[in-house]
Protein backbone atom coordinates (compact mmCIF):
# COMPACT_ATOMS: atom_id res chain seq x y z
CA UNK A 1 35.43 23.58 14.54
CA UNK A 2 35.76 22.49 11.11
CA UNK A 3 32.54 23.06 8.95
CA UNK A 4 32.70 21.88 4.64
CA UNK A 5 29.67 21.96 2.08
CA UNK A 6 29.70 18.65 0.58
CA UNK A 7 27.52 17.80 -2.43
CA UNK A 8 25.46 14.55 -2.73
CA UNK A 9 23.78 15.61 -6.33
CA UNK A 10 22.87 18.04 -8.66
CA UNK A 11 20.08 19.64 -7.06
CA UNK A 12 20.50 22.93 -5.41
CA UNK A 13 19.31 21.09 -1.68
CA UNK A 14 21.17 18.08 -2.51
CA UNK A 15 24.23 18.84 -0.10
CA UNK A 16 25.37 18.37 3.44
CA UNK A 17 27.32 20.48 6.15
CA UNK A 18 30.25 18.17 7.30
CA UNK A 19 31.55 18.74 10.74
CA UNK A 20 34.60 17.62 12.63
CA UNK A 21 37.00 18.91 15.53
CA UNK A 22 39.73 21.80 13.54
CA UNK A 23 43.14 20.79 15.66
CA UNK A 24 44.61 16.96 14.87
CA UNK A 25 44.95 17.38 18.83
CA UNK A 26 41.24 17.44 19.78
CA UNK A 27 40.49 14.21 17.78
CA UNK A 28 39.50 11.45 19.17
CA UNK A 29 40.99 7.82 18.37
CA UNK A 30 37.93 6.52 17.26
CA UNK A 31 35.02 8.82 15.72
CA UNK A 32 31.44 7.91 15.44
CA UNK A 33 30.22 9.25 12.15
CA UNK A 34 26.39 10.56 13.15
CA UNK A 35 24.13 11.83 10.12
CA UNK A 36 21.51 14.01 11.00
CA UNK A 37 18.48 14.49 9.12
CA UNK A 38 16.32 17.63 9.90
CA UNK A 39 12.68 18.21 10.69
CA UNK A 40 9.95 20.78 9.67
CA UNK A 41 7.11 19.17 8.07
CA UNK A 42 8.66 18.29 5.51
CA UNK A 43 8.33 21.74 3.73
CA UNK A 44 10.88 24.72 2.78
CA UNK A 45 10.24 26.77 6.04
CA UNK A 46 12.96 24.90 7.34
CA UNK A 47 16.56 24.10 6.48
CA UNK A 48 19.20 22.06 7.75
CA UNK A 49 20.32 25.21 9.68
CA UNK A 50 17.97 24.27 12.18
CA UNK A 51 20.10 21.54 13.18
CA UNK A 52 23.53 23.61 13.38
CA UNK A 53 23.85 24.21 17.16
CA UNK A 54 23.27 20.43 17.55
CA UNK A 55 26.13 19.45 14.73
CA UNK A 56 28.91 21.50 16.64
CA UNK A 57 28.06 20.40 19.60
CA UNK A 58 28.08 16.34 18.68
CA UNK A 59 30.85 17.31 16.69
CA UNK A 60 32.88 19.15 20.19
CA UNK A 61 32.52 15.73 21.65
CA UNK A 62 34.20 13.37 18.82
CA UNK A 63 31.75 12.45 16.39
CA UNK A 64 32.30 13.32 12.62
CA UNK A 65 28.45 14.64 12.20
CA UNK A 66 26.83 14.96 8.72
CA UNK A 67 23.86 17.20 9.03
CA UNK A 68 21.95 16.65 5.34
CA UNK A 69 19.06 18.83 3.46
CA UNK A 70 16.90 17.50 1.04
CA UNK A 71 14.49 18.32 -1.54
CA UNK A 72 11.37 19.09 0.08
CA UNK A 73 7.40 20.17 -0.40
CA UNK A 74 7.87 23.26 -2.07
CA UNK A 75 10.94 22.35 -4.61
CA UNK A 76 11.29 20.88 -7.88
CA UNK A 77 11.77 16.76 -7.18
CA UNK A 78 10.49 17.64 -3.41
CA UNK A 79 7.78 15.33 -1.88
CA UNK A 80 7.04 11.67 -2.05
CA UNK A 81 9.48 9.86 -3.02
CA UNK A 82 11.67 11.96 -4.03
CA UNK A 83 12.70 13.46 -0.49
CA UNK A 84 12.79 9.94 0.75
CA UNK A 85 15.77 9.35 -2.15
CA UNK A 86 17.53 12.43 -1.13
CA UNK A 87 17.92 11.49 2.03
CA UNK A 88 18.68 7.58 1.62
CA UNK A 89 21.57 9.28 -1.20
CA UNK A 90 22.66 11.39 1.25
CA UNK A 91 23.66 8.59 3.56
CA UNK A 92 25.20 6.67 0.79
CA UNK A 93 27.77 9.77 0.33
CA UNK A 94 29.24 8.64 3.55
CA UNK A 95 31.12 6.39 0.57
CA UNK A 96 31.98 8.83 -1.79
CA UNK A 97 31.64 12.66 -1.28
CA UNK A 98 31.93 12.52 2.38
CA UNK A 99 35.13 9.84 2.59
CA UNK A 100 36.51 11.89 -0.67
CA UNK A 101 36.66 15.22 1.57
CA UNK A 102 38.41 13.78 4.87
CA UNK A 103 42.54 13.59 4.57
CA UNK A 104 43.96 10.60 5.56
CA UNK A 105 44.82 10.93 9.23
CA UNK A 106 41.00 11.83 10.27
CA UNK A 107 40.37 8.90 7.74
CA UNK A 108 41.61 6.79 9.77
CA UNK A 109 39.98 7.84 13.03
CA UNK A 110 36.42 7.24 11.63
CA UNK A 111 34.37 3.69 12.68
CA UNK A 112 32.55 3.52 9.64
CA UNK A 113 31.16 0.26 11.36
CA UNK A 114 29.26 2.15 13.79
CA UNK A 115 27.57 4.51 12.11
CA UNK A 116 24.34 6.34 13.85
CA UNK A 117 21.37 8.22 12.33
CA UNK A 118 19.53 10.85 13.87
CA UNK A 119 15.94 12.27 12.67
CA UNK A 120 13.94 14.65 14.31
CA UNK A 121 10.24 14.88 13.55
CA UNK A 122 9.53 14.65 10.01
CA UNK A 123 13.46 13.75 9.43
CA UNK A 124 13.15 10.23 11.94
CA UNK A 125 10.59 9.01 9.47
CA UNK A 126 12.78 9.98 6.70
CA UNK A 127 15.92 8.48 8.55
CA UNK A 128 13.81 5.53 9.76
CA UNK A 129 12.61 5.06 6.45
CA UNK A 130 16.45 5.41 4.69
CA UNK A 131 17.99 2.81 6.61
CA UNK A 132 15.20 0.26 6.65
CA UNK A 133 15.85 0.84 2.56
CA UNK A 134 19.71 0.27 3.27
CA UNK A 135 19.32 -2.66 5.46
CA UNK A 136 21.14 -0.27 7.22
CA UNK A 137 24.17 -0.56 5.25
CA UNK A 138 25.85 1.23 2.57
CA UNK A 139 28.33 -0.34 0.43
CA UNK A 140 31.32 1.03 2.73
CA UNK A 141 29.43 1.23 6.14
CA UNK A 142 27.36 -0.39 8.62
CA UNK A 143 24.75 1.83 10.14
CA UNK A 144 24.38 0.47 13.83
CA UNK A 145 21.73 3.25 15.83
CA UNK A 146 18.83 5.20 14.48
CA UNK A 147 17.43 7.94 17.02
CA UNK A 148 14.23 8.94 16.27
CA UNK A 149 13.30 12.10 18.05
CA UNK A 150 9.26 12.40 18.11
CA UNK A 151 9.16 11.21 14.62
CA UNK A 152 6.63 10.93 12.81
CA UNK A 153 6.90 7.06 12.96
CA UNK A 154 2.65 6.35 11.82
CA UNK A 155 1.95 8.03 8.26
CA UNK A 156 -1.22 5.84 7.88
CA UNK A 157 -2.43 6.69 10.64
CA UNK A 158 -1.63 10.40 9.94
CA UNK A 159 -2.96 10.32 6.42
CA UNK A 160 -6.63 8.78 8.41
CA UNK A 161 -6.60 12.00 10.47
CA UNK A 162 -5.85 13.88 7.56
CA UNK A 163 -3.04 15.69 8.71
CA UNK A 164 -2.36 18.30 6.45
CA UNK A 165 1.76 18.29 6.68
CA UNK A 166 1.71 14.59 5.68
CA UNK A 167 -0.88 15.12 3.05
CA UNK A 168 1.52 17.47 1.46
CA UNK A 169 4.50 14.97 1.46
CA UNK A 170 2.46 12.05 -0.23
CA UNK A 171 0.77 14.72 -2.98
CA UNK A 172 -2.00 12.97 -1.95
CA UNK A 173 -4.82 12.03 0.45
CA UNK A 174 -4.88 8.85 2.41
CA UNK A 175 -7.90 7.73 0.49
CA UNK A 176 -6.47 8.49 -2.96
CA UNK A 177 -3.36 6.53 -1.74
CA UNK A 178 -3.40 3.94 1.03
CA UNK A 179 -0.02 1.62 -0.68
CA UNK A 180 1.96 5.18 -0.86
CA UNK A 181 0.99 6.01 2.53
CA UNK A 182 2.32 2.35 4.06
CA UNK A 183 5.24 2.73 1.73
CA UNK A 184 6.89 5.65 2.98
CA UNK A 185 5.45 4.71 7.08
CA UNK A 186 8.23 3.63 9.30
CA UNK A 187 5.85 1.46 11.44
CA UNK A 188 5.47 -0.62 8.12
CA UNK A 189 9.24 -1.14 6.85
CA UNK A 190 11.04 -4.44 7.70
CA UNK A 191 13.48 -4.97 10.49
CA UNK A 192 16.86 -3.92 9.93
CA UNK A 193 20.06 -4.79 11.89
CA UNK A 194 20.41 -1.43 13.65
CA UNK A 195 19.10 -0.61 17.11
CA UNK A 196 16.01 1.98 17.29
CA UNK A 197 15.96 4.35 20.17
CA UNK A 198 12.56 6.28 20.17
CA UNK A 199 12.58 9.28 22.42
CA UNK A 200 9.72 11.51 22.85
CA UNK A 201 9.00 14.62 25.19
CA UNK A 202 5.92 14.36 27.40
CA UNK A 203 5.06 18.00 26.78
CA UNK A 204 5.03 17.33 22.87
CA UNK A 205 1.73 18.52 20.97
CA UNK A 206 2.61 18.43 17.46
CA UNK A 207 3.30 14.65 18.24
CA UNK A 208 2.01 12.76 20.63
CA UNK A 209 4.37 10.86 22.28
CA UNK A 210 1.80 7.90 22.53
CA UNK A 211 3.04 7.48 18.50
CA UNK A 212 6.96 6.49 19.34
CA UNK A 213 5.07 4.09 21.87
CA UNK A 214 3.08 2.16 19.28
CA UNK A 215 6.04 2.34 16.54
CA UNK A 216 8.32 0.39 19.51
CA UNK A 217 6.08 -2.00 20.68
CA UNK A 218 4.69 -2.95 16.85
CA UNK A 219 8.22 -3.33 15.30
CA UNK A 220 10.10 -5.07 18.73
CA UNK A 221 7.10 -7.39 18.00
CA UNK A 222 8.31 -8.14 14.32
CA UNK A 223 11.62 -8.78 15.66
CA UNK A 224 13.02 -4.76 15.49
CA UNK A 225 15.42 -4.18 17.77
CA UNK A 226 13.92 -0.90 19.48
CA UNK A 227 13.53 0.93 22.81
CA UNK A 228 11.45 3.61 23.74
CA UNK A 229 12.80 6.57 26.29
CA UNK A 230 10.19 9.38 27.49
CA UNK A 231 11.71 12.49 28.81
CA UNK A 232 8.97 14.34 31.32
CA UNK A 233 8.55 17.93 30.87
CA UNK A 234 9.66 18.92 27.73
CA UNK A 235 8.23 19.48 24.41
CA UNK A 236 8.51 18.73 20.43
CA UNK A 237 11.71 21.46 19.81
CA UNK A 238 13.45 20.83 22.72
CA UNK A 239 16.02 18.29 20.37
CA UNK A 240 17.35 21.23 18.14
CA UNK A 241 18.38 22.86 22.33
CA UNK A 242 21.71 21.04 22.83
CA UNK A 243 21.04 22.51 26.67
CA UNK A 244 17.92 19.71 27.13
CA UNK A 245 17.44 16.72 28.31
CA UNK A 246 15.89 15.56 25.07
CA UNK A 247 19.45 16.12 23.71
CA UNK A 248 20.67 14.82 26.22
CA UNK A 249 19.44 11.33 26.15
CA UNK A 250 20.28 11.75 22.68
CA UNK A 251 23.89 12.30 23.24
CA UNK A 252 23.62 8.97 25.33
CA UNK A 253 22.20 6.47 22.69
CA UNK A 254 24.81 8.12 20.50
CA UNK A 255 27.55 7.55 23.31
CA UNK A 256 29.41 10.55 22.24
């Protein structure tokens, strides 16, 4: 397994862990470049590291994964927006940074037409909220899935329950700022061209999984093209276990 430290800005968070298959012999023909954004309230408690097990492992099976951190509550330029422009910048290195560091064989194996974007918990509403900025493009590649793995998908109706993890990404209560609030709230962005998958553990208590419901039946009403998938028995970490069947389903809308 090949593992590089790519930059995306200035920042000290403002970097990505690149990931591909070491031996020319392992690579696939075609490889399905999968970003991954990860969760943990949005805060410094947790780091991209988090998300490791679940890089190599989509990685092992083909894909060229770029697992992202971000500026978050806690840092300098962390919070609203600026986490949301790490994040959406981070994605747009697939152009520069993140072509720049490939040699040209694996170049050549990448789909950069089928690109898929994976958040998990407070990183779906910050990959939900990225590409729906995008128009799920960038200027070299055409983002085509988003999984969102019990995302936070509602912020407005977070910020009404006063949910103290969101309050600290907006800076704000809902009160003091409703527009911010719908801004950054996934359930409120446009359609895009990409296909949504929403999957959600039945188990899940930091998010209730009756929150990916309402995000897929209000956006597939607007015209988003979005599906929801509930996986019995298992709870809000079970994504960062590649062993589950959280991951599992994952590893399906991915097709990897």
């Amino acid at each position: 397994m090949h593992r590089t430290k790519i930059a995306y800005g200035a920042e000290p968070s403002q970097f990505g862990h690149l990931y591909h298959v070491a031996d020319p012999a392992d690579r696939p023909g075609r490889m399905r470049p999968v970003v991954l954004v990860h969760g943990g309230y949005w805060t410094t408690e947790f780091s991209l590291t988090i998300e490791s097990a679940i890089a190599r492992q989509y990685a092992e099976r083909g894909a060229l994964v770029w697992n992202v951190e971000y500026r978050r509550v806690g840092e300098a330029g962390g919070g609203w927006p600026g986490t949301g422009a790490d994040v959406r910048a981070a994605i747009e290195a697939l152009d520069t940074s993140v072509a720049d560091a490939l040699d040209p064989d694996l170049a050549a194996c990448v789909d950069w037409a089928d690109v898929a974007v994976v958040g998990h918990s407070a990183g779906g509403q910050l990959a939900l909220w990225s590409v729906a900025h995008l128009g799920a493009r960038t200027s070299s590649t055409v983002i085509t899935t988003v999984v969102a793995q019990a995302s936070a998908l509602d912020l407005v109706g977070a910020g009404r329950a006063a949910r103290p993890s969101v309050e600290g990404l907006m800076g704000a209560t809902y009160d003091e700022a409703p527009e911010q609030y719908r801004q950054a709230s996934p359930i409120e962005q446009e359609p895009f061209d990409a296909h949504v998958v929403a999957i959600h553990g039945t188990l899940d208590t930091a998010i209730p999984v009756d929150v990916s419901r309402h995000y897929v039946e209000t956006v597939s009403a607007r015209g988003q093209s979005a599906e929801l998938v509930v996986v019995p028995d298992e709870g809000h970490d079970a994504f960062v276990d590649p062993r589950s069947v959280c991951n599992r389903h994952t590893l399906r809308a991915l097709g990897i």
